[in-house]
Protein backbone atom coordinates (compact mmCIF):
# COMPACT_ATOMS: atom_id res chain seq x y z
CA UNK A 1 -69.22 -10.01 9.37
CA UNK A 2 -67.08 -10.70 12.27
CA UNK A 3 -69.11 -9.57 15.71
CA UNK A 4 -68.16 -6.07 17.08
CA UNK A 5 -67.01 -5.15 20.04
CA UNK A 6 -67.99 -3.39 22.81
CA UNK A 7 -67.95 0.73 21.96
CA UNK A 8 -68.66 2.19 26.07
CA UNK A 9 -65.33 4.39 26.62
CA UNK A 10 -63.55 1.95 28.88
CA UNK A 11 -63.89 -1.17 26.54
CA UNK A 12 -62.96 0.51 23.26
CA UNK A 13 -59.95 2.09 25.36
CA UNK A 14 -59.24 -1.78 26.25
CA UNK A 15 -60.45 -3.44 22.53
CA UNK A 16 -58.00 -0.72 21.42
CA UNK A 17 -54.88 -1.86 23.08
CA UNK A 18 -55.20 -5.25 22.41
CA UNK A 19 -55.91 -4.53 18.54
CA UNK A 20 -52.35 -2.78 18.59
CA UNK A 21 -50.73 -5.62 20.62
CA UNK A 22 -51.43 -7.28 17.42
CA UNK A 23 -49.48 -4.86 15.14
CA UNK A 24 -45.83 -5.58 15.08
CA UNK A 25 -43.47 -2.85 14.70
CA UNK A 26 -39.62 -1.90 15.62
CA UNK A 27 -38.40 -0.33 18.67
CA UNK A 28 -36.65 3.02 19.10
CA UNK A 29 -35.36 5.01 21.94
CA UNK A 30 -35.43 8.63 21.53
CA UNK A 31 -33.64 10.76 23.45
CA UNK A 32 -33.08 14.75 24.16
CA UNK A 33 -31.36 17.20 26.69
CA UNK A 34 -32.15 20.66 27.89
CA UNK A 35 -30.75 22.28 30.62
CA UNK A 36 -28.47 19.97 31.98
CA UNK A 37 -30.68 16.77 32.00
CA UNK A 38 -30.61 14.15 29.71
CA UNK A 39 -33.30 11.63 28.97
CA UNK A 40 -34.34 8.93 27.08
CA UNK A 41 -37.56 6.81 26.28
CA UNK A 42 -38.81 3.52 24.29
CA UNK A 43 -40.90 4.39 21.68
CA UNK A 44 -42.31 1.95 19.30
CA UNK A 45 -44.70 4.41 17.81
CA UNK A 46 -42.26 5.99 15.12
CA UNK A 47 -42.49 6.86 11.32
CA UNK A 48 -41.20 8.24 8.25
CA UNK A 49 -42.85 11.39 7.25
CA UNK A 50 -41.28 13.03 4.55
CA UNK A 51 -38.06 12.26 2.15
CA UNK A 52 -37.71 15.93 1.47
CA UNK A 53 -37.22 16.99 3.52
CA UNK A 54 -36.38 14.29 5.86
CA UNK A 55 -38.51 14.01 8.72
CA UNK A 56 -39.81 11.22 11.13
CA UNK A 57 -42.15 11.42 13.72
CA UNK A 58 -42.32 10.16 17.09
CA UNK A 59 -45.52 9.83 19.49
CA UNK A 60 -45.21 11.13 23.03
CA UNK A 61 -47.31 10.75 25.83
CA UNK A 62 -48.33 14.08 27.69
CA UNK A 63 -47.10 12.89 30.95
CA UNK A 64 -43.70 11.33 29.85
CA UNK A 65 -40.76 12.91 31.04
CA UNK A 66 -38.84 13.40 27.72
CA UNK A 67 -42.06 15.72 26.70
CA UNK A 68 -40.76 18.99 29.05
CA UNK A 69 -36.65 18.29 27.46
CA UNK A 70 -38.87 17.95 23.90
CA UNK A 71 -40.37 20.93 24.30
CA UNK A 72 -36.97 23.19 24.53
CA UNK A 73 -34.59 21.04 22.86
CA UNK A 74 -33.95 22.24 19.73
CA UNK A 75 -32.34 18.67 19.10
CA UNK A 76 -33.45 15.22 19.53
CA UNK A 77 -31.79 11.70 18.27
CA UNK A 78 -34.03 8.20 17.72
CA UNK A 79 -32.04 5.69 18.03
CA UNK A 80 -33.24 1.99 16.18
CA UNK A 81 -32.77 -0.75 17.97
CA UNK A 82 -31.19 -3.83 17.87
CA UNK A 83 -31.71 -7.78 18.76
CA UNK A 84 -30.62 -8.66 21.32
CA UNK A 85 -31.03 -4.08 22.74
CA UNK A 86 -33.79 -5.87 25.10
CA UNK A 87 -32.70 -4.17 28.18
CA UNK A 88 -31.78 -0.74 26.47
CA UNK A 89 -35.30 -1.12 26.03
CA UNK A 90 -36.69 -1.75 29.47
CA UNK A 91 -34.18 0.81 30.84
CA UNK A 92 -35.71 3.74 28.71
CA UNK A 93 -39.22 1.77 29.39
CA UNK A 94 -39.72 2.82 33.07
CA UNK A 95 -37.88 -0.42 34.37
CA UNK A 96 -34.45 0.85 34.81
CA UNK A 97 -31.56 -1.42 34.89
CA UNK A 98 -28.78 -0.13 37.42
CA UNK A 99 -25.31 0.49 36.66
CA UNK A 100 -26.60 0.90 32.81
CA UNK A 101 -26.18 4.06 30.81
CA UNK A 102 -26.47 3.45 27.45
CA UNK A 103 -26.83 7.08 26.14
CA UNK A 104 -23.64 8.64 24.63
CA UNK A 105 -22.73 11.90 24.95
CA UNK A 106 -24.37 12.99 22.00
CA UNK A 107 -27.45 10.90 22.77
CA UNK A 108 -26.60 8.04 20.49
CA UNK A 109 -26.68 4.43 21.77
CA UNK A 110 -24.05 1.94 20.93
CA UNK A 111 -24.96 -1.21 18.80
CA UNK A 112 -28.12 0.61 17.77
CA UNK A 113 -28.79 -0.48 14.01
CA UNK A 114 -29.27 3.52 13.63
CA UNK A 115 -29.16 7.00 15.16
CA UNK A 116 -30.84 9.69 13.38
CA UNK A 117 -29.93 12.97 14.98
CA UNK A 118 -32.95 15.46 13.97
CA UNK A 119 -33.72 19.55 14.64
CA UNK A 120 -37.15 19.88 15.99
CA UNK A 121 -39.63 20.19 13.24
CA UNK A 122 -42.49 21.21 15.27
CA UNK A 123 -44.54 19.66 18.00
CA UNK A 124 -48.75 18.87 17.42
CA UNK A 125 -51.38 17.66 19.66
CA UNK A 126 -52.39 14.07 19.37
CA UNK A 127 -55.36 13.66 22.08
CA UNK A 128 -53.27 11.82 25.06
CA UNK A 129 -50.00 12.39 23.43
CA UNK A 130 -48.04 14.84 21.43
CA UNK A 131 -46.42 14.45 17.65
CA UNK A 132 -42.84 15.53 17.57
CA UNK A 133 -41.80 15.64 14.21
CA UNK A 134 -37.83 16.02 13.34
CA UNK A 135 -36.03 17.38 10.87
CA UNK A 136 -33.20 14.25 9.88
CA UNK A 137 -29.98 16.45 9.78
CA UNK A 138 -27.35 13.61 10.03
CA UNK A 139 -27.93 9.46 10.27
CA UNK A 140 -25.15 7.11 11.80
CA UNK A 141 -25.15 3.92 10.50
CA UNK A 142 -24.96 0.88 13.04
CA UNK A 143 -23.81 -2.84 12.60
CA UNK A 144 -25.80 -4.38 10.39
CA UNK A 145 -28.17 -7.04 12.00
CA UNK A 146 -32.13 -7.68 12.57
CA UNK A 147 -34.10 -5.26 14.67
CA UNK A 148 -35.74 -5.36 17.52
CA UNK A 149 -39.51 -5.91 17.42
CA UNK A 150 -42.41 -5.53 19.55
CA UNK A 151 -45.49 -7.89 19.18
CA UNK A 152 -48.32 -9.02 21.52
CA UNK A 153 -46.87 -6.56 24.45
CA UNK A 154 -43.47 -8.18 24.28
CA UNK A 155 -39.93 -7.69 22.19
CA UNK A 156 -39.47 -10.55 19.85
CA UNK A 157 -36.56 -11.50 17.51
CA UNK A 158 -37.25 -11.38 13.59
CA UNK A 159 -36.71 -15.03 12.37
């Protein structure tokens, strides 16, 4: 059996972010308004929930700023990224790229491979982050092309 590691607080917090650096997944940008403001942020931690109804899910971490619009939109949209969306990433990643505004009006982002546009479903505590789960009322279909990825703290291209 392989060795374990370390289980004090601070290095399972650590063991635990390098275990998910190894788990590949897509990237997303989900995005709300309320009240006048409009906001966006990468999210990699997204997921099918339920066919019927359609819902997805979408992890959100208490101090984001998109939590406070989440919390009073009745709306939300998560758009799925792209190759080659790499800086629509970053931007919505807390490294914003100036002169860049990706977001439509109705919160969808162009050359995204999709935009589901979802009612909120409800919202549940998930220790340092919240679950907001969405009700899929309408999907727009992108280009068809590879997606974005994220692997090993990085965005990588599907070969």
């Amino acid at each position: 059996m392989a060795d374990l590691m370390e289980t004090t607080q601070s290095a399972l917090v650590e063991s635990f972010k390098a275990a998910l650096a190894r788990w590949a997944s897509g990237v997303t940008v989900v995005a709300a308004e309320w009240d006048g403001e409009c906001r966006g942020m990468t999210a990699s931690s997204f997921a099918s929930v339920s066919l019927n109804p359609p819902l997805v899910l979408v992890c959100v971490d208490e101090n984001a700023h998109l939590l406070r619009l989440l919390e009073h939109s009745p709306r939300f949209t998560v758009n799925i990224l792209a190759e080659g969306q790499d800086l629509v990433a970053a931007h919505f990643a807390g490294k914003p790229v100036p002169d860049l505004n990706p977001l439509r009006p109705d919160l969808s982002i162009e050359g995204s491979l999709a935009t589901l546009f979802c009612s909120r479903w409800q919202l549940y505590p998930g220790g340092d982050h919240r679950i907001a789960v969405g009700r899929v009322e309408a999907i727009r279909l992108g280009p068809s092309g590879k997606p974005l990825g994220y692997w090993n703290r990085g965005y990588r291209s599907i070969e």
